[in-house]
C-alpha atoms as a PDB file:
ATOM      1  CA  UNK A   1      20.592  10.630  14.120  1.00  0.00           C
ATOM      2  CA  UNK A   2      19.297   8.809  16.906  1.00  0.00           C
ATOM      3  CA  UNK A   3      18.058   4.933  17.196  1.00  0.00           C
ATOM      4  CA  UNK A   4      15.173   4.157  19.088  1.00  0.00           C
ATOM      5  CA  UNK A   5      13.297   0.570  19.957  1.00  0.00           C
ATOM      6  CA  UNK A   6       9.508   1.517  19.725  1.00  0.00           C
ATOM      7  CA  UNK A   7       6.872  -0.211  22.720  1.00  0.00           C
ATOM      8  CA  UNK A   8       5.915  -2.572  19.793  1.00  0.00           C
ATOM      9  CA  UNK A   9       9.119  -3.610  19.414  1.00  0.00           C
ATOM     10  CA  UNK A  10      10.126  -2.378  15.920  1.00  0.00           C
ATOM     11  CA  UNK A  11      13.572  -0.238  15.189  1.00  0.00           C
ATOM     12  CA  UNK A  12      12.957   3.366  14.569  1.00  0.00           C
ATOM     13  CA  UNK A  13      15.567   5.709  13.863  1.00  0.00           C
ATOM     14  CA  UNK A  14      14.583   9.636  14.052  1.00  0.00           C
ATOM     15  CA  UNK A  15      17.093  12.298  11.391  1.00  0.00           C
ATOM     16  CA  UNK A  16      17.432  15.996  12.890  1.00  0.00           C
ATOM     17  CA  UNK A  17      17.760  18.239  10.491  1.00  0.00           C
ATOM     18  CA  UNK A  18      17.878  21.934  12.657  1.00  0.00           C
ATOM     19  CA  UNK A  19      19.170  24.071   9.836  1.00  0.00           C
ATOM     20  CA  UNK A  20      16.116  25.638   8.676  1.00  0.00           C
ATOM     21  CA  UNK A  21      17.479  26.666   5.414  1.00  0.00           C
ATOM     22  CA  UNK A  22      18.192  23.292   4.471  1.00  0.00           C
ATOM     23  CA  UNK A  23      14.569  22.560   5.495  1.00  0.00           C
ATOM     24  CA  UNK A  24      12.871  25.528   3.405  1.00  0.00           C
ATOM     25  CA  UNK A  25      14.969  24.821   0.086  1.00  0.00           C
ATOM     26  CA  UNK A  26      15.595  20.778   0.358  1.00  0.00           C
ATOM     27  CA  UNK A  27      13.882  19.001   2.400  1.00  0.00           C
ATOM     28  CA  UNK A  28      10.311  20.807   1.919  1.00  0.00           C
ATOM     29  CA  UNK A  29      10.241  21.079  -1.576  1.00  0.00           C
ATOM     30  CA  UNK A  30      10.929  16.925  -1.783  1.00  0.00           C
ATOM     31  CA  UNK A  31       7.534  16.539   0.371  1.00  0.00           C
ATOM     32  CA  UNK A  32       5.894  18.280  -2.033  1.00  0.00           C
ATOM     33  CA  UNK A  33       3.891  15.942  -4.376  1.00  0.00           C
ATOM     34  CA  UNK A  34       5.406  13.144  -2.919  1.00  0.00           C
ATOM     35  CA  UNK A  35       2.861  13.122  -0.104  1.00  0.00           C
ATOM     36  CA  UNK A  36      -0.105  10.815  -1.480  1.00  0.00           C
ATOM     37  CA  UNK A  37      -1.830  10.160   1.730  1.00  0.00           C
ATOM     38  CA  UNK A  38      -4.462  12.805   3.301  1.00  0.00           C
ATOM     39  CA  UNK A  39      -3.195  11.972   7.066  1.00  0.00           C
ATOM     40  CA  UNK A  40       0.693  12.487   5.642  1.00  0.00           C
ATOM     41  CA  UNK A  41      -0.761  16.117   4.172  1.00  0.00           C
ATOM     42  CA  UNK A  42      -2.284  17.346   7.135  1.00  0.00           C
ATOM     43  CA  UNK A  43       0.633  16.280   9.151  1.00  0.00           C
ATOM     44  CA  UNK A  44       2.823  17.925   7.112  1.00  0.00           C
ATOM     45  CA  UNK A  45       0.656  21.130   7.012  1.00  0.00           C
ATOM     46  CA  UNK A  46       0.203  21.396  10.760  1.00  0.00           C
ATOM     47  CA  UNK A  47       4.083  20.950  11.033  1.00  0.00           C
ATOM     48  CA  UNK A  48       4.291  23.815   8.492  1.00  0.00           C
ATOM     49  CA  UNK A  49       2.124  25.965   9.974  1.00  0.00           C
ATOM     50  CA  UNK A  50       4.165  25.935  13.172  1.00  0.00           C
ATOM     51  CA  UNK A  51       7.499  26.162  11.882  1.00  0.00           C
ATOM     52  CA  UNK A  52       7.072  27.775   8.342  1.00  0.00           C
ATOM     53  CA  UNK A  53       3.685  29.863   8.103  1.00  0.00           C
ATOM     54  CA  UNK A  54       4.454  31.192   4.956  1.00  0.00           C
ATOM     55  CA  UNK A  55       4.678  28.081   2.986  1.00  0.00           C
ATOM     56  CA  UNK A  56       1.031  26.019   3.648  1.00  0.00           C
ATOM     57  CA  UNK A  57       0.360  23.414   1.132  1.00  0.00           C
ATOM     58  CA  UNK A  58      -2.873  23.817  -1.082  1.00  0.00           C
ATOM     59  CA  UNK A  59      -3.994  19.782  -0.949  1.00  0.00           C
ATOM     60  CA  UNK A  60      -5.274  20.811  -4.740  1.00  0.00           C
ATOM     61  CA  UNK A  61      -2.526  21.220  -5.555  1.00  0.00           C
ATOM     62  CA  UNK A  62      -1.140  18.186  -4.716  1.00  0.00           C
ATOM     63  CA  UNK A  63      -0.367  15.402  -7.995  1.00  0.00           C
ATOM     64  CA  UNK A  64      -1.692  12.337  -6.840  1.00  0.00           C
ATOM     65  CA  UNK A  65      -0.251  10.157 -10.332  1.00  0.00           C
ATOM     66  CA  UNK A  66       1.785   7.441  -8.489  1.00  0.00           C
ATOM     67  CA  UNK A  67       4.097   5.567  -9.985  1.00  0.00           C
ATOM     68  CA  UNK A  68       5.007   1.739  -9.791  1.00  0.00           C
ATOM     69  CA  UNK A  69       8.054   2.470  -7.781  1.00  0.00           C
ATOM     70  CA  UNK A  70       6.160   4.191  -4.888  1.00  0.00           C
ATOM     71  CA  UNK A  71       3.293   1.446  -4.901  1.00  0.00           C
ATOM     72  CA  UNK A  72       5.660  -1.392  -4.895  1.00  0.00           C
ATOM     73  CA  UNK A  73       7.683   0.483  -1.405  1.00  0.00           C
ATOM     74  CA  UNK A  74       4.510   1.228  -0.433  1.00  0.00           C
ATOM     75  CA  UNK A  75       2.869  -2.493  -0.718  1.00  0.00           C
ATOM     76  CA  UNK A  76       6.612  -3.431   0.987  1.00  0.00           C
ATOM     77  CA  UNK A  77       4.777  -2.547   4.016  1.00  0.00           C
ATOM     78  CA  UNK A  78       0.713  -2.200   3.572  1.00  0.00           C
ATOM     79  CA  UNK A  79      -0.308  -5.304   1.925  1.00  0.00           C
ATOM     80  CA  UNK A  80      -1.094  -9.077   1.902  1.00  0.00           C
ATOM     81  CA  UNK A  81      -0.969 -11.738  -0.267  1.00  0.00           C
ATOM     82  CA  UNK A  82      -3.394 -14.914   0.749  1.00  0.00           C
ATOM     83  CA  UNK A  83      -5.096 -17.653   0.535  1.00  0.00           C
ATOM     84  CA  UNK A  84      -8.175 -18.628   2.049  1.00  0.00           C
ATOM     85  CA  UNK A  85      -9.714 -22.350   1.875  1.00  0.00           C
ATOM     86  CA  UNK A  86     -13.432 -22.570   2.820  1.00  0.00           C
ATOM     87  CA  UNK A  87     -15.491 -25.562   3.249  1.00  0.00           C
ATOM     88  CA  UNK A  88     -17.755 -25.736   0.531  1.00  0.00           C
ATOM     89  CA  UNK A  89     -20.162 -28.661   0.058  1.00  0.00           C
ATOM     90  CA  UNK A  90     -20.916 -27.870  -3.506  1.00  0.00           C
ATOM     91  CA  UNK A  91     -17.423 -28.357  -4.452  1.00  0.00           C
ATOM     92  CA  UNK A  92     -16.099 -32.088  -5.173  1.00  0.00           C
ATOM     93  CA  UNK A  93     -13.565 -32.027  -2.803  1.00  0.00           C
ATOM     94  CA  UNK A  94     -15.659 -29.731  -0.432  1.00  0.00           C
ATOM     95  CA  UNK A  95     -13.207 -26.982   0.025  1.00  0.00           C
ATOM     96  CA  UNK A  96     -12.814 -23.265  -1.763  1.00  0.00           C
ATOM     97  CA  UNK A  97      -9.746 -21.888  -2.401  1.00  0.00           C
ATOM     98  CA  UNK A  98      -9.311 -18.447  -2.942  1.00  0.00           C
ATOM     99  CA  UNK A  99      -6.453 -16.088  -3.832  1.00  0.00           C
ATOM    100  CA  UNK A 100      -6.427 -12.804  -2.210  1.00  0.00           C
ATOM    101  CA  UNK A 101      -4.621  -9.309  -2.365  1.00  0.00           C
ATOM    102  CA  UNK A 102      -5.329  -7.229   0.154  1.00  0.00           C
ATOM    103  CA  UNK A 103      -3.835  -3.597   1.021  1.00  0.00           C
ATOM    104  CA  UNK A 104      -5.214  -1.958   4.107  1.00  0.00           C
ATOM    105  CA  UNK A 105      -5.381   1.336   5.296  1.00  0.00           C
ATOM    106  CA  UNK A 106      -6.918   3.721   7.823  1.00  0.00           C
ATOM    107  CA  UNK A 107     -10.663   4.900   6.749  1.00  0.00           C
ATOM    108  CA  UNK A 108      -9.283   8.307   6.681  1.00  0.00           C
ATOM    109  CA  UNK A 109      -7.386   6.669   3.703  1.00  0.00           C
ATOM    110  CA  UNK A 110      -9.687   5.430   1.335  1.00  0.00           C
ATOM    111  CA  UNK A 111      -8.974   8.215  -1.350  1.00  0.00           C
ATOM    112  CA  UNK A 112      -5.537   6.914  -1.319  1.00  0.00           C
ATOM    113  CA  UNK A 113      -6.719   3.197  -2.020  1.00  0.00           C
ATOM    114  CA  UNK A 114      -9.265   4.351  -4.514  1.00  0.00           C
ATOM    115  CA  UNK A 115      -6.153   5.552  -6.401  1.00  0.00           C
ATOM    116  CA  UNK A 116      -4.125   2.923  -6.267  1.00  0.00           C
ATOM    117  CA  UNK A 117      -7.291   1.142  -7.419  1.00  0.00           C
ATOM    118  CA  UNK A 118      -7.647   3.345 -10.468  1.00  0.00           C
ATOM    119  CA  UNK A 119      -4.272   4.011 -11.791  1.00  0.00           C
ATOM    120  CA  UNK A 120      -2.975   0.337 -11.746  1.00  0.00           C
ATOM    121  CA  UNK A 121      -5.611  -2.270 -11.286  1.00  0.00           C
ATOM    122  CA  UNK A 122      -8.644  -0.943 -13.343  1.00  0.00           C
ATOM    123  CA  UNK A 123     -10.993  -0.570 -10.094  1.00  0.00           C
ATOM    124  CA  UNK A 124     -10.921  -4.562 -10.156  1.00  0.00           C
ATOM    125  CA  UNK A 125     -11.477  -4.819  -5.961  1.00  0.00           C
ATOM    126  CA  UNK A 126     -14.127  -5.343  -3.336  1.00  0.00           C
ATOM    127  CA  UNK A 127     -14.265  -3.329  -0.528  1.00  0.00           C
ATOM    128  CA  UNK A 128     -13.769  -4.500   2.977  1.00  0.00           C
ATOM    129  CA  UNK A 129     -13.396  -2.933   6.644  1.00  0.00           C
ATOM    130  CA  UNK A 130     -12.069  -4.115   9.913  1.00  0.00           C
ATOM    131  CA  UNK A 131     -12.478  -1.989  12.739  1.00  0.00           C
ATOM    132  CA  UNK A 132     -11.136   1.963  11.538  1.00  0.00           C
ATOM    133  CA  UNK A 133      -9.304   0.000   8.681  1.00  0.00           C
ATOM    134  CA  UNK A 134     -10.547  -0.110   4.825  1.00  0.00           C
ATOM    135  CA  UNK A 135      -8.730  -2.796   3.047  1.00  0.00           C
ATOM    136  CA  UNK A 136      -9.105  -2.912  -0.862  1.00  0.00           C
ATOM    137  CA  UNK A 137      -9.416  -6.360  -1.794  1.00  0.00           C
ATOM    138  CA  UNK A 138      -8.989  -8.137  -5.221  1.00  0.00           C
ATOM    139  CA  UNK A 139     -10.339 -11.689  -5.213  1.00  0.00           C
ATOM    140  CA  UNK A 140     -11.020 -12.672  -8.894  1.00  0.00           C
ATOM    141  CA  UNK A 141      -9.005 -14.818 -10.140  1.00  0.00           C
ATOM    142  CA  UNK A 142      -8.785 -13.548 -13.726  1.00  0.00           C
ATOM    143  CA  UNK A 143      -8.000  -9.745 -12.184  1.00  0.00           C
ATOM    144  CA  UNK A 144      -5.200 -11.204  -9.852  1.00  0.00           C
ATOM    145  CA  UNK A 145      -3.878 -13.422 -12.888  1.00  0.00           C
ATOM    146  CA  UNK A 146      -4.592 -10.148 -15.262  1.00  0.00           C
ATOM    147  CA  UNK A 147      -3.622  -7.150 -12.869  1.00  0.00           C
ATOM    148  CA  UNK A 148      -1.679  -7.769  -9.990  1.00  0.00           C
ATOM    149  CA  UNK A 149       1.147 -10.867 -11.433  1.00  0.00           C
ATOM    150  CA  UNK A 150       2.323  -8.799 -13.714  1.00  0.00           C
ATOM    151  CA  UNK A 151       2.618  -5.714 -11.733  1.00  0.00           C
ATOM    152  CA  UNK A 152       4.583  -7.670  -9.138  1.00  0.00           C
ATOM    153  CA  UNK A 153       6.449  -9.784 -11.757  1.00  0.00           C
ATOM    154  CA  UNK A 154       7.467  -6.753 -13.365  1.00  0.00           C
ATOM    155  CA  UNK A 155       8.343  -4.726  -9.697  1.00  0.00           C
ATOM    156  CA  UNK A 156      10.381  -6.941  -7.300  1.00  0.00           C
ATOM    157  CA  UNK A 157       9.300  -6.488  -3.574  1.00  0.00           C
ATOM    158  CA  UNK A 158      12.337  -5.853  -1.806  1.00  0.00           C
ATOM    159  CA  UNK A 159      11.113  -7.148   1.987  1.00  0.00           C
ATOM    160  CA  UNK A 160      10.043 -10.833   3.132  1.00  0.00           C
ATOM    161  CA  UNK A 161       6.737  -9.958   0.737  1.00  0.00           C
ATOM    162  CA  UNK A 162       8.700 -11.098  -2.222  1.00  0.00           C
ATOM    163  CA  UNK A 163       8.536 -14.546  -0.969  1.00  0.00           C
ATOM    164  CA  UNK A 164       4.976 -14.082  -0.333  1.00  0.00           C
ATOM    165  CA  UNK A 165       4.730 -12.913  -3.554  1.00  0.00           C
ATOM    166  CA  UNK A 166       6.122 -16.122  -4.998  1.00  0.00           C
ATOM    167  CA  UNK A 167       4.288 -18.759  -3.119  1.00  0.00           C
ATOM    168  CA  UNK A 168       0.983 -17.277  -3.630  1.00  0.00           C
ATOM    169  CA  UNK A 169       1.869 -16.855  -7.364  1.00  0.00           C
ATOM    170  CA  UNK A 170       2.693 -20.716  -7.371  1.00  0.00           C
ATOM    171  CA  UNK A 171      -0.853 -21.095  -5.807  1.00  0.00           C
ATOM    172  CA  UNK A 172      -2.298 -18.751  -8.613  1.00  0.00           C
ATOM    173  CA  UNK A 173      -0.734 -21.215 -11.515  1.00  0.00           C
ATOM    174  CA  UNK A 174      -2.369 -24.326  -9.605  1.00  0.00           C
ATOM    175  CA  UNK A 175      -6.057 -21.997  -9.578  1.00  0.00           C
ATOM    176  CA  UNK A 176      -5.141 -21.425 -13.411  1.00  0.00           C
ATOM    177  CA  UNK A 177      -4.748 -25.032 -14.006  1.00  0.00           C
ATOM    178  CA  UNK A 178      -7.032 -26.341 -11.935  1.00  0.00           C
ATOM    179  CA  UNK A 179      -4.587 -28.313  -9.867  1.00  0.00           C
ATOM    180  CA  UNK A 180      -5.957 -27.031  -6.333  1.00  0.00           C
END
């Protein structure tokens, strides 16, 4: 195992495993269906292809059900909670507020969001892109009140998000109340 400081600045920390039979019968077979994003596939399958040519993944093969587990590591790191407040003269106090969850991803992605979408909050998003980036957005309140509390009430981030989490779900009581 080896520790590394990347240019950006984060840790990274890179696990040899040389022993090609531990590679063929544990450490493949655990990428297997627990791959959900196209750019993770092909890496994997060009990496195969060089080292183990007999074992290619068919991508239709691949189960793409995720579970609540693997969204809520996955959100750890992919995802915002916000709120924007716009000026808005037809409002008494002038101003908007508006709660936002946002996960981005590469365009090369957008399968992978469309899932996420489907399977947990009922295709209840807007679509938005920054540069090479999709982000899935859901802005409504009812959907984030609806959808996305009780997904993250019931699955506790485990990173700084948490807190995130729990100030912007403050802000969604106030929007509920109509305290903001």
């Amino acid at each position: 195992m080896r520790k590394y400081i990347r240019q950006d600045g984060r840790s990274e920390v890179i696990f040899t495993i040389y022993d090609k039979n531990i590679l063929r019968n544990i450490i493949i077979p655990i990428c297997y269906n627990n791959l959900k994003s196209d750019k993770k596939l092909n890496q994997f399958n060009n990496w195969l292809t060089n080292y183990f040519p007999d074992l290619k993944i068919n991508k239709q093969n691949i189960e793409y059900q995720l579970n609540e587990q693997w969204l809520t590591g996955f959100v750890n790191g992919d995802d915002s909670f916000y709120t924007i407040i716009y000026k808005a003269k037809d409002y008494k106090c002038n101003y908007q507020v508006q709660a936002v969850f946002d996960i981005a991803q590469l365009d090369i992605e957008r399968k992978l969001l469309e899932n996420i979408s489907n399977q947990f909050f009922q295709n209840n998003h807007k679509w938005a892109k920054s540069k090479n980036t999709q982000h899935l957005r859901i802005m409504k309140l009812e959907n984030l009140i609806n959808y996305v509390k009780p997904f993250f009430d019931r699955n506790n981030l485990q990173s700084r998000k948490q807190l995130d989490f729990i100030i912007w779900k403050e802000i969604l009581t106030m929007m509920e109340k109509k305290e903001h």
